[in-house]
N, C-alpha and C. Protein backbone atom coordinates (compact mmCIF):
# COMPACT_ATOMS: atom_id res chain seq x y z
N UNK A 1 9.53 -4.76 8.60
CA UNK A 1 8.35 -3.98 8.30
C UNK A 1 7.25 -4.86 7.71
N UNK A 2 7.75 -6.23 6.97
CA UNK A 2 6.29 -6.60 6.50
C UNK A 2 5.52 -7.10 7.69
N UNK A 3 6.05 -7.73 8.81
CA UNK A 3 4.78 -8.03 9.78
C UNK A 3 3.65 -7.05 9.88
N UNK A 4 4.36 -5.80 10.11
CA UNK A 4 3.63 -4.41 10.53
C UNK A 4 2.40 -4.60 8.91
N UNK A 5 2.91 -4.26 8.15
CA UNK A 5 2.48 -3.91 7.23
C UNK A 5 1.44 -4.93 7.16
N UNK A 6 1.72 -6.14 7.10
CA UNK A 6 0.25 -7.65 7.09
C UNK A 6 -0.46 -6.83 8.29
N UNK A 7 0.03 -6.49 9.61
CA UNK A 7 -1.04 -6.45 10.81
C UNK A 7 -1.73 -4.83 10.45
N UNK A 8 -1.28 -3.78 9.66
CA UNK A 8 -2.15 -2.54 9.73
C UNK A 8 -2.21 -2.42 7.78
N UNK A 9 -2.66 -3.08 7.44
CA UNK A 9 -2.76 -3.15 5.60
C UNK A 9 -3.69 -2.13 5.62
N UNK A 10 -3.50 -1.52 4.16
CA UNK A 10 -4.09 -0.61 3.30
C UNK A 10 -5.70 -0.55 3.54
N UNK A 11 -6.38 -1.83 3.64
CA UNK A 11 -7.93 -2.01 3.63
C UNK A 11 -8.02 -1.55 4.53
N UNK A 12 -7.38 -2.41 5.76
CA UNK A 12 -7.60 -1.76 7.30
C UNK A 12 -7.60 -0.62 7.40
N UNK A 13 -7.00 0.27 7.19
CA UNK A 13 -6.50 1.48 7.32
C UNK A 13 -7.22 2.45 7.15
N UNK A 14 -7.97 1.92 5.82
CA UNK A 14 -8.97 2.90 5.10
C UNK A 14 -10.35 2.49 5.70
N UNK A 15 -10.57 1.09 6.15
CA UNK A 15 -11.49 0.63 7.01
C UNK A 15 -11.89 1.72 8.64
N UNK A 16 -10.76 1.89 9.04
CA UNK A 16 -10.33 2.20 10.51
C UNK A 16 -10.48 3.93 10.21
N UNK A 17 -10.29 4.83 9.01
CA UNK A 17 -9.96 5.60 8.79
C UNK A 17 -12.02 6.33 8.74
N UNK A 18 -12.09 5.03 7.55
CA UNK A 18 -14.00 5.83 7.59
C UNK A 18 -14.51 5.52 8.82
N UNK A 19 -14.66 4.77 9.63
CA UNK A 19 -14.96 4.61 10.84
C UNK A 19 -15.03 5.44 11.62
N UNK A 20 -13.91 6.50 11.87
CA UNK A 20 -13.32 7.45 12.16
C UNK A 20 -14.29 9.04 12.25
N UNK A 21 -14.05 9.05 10.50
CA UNK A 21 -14.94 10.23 10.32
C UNK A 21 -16.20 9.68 9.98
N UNK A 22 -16.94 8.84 10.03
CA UNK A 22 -18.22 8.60 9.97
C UNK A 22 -18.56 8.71 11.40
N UNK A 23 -17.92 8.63 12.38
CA UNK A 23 -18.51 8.52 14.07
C UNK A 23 -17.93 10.35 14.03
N UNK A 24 -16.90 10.56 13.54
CA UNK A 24 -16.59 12.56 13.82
C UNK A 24 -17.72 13.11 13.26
N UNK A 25 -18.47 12.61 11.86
CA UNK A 25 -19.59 13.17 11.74
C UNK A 25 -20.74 12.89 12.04
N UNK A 26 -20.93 12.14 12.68
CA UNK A 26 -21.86 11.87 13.76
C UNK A 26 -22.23 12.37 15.22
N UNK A 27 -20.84 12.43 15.73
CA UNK A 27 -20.85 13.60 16.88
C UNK A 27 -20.61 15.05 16.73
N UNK A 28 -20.81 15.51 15.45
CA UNK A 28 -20.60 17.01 15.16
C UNK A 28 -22.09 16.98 15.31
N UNK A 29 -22.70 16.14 14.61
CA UNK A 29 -24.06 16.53 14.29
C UNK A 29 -25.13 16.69 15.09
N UNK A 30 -24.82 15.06 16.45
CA UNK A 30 -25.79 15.02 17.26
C UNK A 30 -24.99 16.22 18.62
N UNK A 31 -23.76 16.67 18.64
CA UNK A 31 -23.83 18.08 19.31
C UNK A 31 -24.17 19.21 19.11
N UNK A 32 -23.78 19.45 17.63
CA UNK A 32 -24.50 20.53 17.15
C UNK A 32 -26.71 20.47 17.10
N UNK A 33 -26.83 19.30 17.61
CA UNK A 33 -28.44 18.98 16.92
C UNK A 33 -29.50 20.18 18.24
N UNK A 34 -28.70 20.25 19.61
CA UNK A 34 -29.09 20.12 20.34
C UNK A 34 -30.41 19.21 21.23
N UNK A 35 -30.27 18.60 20.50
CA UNK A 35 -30.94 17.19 21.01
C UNK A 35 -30.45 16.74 22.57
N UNK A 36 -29.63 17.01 23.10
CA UNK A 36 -29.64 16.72 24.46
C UNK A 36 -29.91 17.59 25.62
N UNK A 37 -29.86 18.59 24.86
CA UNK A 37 -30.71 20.24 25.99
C UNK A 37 -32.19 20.15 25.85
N UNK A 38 -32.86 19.25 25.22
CA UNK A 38 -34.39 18.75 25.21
C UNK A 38 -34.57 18.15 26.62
N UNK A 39 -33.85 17.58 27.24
CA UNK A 39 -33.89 16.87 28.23
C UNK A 39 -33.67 18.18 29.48
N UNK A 40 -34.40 18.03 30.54
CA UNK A 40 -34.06 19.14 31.79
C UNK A 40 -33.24 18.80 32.72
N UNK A 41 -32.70 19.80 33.33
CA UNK A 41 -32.10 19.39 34.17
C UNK A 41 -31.68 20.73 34.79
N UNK A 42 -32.17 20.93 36.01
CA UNK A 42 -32.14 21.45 37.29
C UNK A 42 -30.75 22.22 37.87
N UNK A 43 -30.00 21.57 37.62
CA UNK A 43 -28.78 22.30 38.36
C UNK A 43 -27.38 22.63 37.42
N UNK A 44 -27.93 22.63 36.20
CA UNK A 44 -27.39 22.45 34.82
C UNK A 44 -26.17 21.51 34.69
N UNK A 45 -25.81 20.97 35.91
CA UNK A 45 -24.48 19.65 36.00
C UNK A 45 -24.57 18.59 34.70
N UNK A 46 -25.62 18.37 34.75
CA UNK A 46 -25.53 17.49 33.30
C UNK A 46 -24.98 18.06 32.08
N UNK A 47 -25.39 19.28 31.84
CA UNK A 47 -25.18 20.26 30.67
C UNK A 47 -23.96 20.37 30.59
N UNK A 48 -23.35 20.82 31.74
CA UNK A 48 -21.72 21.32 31.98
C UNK A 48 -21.19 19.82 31.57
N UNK A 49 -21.24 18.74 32.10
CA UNK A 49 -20.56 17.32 31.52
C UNK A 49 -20.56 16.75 30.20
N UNK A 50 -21.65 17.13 29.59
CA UNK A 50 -22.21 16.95 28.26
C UNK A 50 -21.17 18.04 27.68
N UNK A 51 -20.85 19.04 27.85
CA UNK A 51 -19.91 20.07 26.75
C UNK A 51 -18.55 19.12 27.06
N UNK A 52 -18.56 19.42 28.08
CA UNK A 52 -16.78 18.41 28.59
C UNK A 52 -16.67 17.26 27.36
N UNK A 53 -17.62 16.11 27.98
CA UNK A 53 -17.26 14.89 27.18
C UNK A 53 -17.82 15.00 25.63
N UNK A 54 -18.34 16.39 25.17
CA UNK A 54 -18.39 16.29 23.90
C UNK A 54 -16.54 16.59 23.17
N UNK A 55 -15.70 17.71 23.86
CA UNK A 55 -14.52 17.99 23.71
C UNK A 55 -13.87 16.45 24.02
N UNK A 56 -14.16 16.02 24.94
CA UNK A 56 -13.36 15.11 24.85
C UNK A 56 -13.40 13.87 23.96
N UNK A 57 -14.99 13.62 23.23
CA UNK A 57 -15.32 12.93 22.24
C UNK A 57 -14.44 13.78 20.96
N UNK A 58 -14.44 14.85 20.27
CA UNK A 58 -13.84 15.29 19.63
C UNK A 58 -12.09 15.26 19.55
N UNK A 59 -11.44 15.45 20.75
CA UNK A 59 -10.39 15.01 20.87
C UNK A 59 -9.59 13.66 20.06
N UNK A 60 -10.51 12.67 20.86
CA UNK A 60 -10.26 11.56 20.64
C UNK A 60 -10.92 10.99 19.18
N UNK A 61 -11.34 11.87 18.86
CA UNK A 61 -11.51 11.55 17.53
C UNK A 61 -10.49 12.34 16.63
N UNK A 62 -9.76 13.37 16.94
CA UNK A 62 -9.57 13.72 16.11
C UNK A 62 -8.16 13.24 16.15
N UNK A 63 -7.53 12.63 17.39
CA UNK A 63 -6.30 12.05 17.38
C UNK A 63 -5.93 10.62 17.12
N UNK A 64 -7.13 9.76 16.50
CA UNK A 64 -7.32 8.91 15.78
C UNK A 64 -6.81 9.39 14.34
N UNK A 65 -7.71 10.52 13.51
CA UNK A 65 -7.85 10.91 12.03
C UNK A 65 -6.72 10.89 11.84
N UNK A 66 -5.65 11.74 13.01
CA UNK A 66 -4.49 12.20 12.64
C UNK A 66 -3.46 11.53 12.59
N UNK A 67 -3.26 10.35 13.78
CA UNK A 67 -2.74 8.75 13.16
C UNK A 67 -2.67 8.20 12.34
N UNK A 68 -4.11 7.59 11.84
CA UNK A 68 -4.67 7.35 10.55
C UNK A 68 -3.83 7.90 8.89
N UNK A 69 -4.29 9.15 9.48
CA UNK A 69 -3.31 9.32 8.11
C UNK A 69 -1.68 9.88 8.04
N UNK A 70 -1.36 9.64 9.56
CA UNK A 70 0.20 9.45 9.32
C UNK A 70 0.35 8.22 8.88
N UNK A 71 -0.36 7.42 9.36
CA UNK A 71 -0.02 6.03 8.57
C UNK A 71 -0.39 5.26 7.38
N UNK A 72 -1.09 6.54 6.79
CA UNK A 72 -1.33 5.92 5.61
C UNK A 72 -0.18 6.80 4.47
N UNK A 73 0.24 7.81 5.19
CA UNK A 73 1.28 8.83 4.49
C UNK A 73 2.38 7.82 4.51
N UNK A 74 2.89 6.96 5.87
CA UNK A 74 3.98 5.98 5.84
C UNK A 74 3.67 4.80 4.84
N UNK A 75 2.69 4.53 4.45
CA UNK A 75 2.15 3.48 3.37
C UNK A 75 2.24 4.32 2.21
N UNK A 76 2.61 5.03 1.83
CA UNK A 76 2.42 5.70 0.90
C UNK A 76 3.79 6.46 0.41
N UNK A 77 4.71 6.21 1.18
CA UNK A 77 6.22 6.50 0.89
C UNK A 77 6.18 8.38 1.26
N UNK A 78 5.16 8.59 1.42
CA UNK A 78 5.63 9.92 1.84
C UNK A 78 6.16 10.32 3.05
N UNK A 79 6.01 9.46 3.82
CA UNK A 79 6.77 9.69 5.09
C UNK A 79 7.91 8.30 5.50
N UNK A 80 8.65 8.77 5.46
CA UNK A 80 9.68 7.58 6.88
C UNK A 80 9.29 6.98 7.42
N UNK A 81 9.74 6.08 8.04
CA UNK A 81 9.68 5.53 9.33
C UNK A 81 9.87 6.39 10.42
N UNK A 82 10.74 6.93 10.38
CA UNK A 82 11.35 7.67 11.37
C UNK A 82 10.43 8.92 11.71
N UNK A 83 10.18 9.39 10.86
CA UNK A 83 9.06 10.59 10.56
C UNK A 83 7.48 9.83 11.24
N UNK A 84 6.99 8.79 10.76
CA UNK A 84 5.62 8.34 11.41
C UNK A 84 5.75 7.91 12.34
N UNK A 85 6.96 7.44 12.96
CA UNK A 85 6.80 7.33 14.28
C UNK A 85 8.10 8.03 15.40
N UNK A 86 7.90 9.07 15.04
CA UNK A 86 8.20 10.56 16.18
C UNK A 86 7.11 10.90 17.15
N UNK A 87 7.47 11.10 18.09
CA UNK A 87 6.56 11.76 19.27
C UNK A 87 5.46 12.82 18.93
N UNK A 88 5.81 13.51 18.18
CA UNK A 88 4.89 14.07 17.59
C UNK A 88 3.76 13.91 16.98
N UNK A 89 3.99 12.36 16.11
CA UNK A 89 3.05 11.49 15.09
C UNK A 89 2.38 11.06 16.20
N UNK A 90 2.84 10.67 17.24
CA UNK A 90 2.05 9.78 17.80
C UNK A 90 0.62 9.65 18.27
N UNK A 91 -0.13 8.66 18.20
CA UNK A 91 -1.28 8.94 18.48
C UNK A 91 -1.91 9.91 19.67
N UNK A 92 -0.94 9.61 21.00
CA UNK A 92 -1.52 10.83 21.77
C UNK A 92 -2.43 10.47 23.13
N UNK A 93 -2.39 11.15 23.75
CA UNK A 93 -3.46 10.91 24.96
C UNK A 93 -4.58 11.45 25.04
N UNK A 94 -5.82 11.24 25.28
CA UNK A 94 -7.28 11.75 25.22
C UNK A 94 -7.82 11.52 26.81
N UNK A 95 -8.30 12.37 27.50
CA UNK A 95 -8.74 12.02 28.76
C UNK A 95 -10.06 11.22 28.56
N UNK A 96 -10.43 10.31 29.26
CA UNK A 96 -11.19 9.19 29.70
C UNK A 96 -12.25 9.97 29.68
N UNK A 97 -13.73 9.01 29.73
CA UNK A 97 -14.98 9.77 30.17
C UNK A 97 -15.63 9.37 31.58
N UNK A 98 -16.15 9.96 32.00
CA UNK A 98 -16.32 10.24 33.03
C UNK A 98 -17.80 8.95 33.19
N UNK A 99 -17.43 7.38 33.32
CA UNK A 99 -18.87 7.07 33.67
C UNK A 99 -19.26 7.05 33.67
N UNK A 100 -19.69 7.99 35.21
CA UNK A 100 -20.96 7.69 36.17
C UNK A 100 -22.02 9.29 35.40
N UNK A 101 -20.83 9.82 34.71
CA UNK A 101 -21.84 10.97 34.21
C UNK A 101 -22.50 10.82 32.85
N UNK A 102 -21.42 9.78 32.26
CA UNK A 102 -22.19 9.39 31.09
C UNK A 102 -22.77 8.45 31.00
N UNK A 103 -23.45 7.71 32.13
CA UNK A 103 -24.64 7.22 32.09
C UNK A 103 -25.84 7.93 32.33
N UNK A 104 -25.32 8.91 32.39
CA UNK A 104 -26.89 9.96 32.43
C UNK A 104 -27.37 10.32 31.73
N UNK A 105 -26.43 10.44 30.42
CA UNK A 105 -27.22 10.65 29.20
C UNK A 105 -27.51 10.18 28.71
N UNK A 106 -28.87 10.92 27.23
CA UNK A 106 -29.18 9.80 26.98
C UNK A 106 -28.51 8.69 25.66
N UNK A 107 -29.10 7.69 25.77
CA UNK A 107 -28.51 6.64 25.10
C UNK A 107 -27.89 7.16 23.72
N UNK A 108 -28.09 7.82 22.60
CA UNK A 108 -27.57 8.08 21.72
C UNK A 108 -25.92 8.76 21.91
N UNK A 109 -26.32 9.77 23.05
CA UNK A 109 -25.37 10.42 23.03
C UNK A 109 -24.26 9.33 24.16
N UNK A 110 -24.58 8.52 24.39
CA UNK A 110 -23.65 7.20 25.55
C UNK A 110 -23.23 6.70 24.47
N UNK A 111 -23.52 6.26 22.85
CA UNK A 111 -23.25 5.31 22.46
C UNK A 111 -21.99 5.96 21.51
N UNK A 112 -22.38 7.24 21.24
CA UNK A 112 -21.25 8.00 20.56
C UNK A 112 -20.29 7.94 21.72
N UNK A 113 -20.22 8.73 22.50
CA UNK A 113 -18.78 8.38 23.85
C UNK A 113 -18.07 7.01 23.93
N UNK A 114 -18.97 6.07 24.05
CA UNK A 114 -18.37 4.65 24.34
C UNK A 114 -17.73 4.28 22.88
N UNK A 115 -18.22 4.67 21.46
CA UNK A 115 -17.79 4.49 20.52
C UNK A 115 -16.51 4.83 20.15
N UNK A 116 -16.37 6.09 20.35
CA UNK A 116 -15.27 6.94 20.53
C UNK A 116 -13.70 6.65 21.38
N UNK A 117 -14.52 6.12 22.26
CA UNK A 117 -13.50 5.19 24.02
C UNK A 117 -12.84 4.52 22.95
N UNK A 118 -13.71 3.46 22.36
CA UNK A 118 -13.84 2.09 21.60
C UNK A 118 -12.90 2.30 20.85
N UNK A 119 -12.55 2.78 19.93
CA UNK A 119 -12.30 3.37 18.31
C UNK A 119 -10.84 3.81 18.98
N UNK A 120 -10.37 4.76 20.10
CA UNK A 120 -8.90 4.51 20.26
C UNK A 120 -8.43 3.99 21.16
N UNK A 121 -9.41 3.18 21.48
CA UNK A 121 -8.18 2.32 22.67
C UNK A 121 -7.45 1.13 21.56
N UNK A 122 -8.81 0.58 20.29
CA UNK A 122 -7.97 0.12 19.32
C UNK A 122 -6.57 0.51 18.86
N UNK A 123 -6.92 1.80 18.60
CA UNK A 123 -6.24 2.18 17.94
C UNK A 123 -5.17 2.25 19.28
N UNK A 124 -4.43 2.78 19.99
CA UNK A 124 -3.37 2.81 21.31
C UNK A 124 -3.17 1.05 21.67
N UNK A 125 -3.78 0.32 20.87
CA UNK A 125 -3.49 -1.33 21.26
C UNK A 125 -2.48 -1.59 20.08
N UNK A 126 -3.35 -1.28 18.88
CA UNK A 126 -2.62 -1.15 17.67
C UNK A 126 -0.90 -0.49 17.16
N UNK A 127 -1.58 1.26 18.18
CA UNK A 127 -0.44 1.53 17.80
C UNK A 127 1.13 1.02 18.77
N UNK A 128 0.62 0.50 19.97
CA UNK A 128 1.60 -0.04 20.96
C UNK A 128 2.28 -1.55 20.41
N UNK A 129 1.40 -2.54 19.72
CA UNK A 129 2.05 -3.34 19.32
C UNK A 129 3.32 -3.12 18.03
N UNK A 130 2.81 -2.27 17.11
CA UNK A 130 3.47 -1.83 16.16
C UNK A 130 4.85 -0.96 16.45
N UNK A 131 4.61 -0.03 17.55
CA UNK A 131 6.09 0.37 18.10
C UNK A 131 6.85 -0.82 18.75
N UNK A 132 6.07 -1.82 19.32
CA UNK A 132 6.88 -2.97 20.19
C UNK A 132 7.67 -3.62 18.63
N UNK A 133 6.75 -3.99 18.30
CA UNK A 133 8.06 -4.75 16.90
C UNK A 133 8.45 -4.28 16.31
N UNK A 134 8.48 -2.83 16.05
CA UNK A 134 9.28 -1.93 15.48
C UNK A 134 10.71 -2.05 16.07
N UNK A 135 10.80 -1.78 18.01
CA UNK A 135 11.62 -1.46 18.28
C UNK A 135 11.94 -3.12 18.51
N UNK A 136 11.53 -4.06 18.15
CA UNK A 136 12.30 -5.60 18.32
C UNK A 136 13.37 -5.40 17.11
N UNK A 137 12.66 -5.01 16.02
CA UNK A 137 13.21 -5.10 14.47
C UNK A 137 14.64 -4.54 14.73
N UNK A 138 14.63 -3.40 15.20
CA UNK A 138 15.54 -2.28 15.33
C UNK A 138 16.76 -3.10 16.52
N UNK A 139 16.82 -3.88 17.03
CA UNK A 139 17.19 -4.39 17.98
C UNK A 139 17.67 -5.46 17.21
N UNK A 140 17.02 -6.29 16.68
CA UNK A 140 17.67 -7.60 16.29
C UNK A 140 18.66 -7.24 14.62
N UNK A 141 18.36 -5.80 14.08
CA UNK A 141 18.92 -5.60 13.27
C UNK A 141 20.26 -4.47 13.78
N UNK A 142 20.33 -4.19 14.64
CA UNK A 142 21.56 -3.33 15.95
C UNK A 142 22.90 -4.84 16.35
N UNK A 143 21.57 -6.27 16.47
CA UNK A 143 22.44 -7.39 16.87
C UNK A 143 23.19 -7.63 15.41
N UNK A 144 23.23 -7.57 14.12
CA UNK A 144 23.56 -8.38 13.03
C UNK A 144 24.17 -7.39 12.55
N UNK A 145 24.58 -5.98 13.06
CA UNK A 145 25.63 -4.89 12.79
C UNK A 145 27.17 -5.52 13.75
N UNK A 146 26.14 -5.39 14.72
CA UNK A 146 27.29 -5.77 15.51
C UNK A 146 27.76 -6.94 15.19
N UNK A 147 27.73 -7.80 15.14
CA UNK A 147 27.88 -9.36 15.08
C UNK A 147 28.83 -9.07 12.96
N UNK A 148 28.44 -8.37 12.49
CA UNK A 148 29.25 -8.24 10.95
C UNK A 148 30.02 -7.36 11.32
N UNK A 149 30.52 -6.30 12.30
CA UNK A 149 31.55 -5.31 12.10
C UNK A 149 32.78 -6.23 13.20
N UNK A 150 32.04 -7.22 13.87
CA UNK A 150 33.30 -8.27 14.83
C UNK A 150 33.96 -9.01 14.02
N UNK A 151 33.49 -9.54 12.94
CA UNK A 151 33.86 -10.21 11.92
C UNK A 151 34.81 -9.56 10.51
């Protein structure tokens, strides 16, 4: 566990954590602002994509938060191992954004989406390395059971 622990430390965490809800309250605000229905549009297709990838900006934000502080609950002895990393804990899947549609909007609202992209693919890089040496740990400590109960 200390590798894990040097590669996702306390600072980080809380680093990765405001990040988080400083961009969730940022896209509450500029969706709720209606600031992007200022802009026209004809066949309302933009409008309809703009609600989509706002859910899906929210999603993915919110299955970051909820990572976040499973793992700061596992830093914190309130949870297990076993407990923070169950299928359940897990960070989760968020559907992708759509592009070619979010280059249509405008730039503020592109930079929140791509931010958002940004913010958990870290985090799904993060959390994939950390299950990989988890389950090395678990493996090389399965070998040194075995190897003391032959003995």
């Amino acid at each position: 566990m200390a590798d894990r622990e040097s590669r996702l430390t306390l600072k980080l965490m809380d680093a990765l954590y405001t990040e988080a809800m400083l961009l969730a309250d940022e896209a509450r605000s500029y969706f709720e602002s209606g600031r992007f229905n200022e802009e026209p549009d004809p066949d309302n297709l933009l409008a309809v994509s703009f609600s989509c990838e706002s859910l899906k900006v929210t999603t993915r934000l919110m299955h970051c938060i909820a990572w976040l502080l499973n793992q700061k609950a596992l830093h914190s002895g309130r949870l297990s191992e076993a407990e923070a990393w169950n299928y359940d804990r897990a960070l989760g899947q968020a559907p992708s954004t759509d592009q070619s549609m979010a280059d249509l909007f405008p730039a503020e609202a592109r930079q929140i989406v791509m931010a958002s992209e940004e913010l958990f693919q870290r985090l799904q890089r993060l959390s994939t390395r950390m299950e990989q040496e988890m389950e090395a740990e678990s493996a090389v400590q399965n070998m040194f059971r075995r190897l003391q109960s032959a003995f």
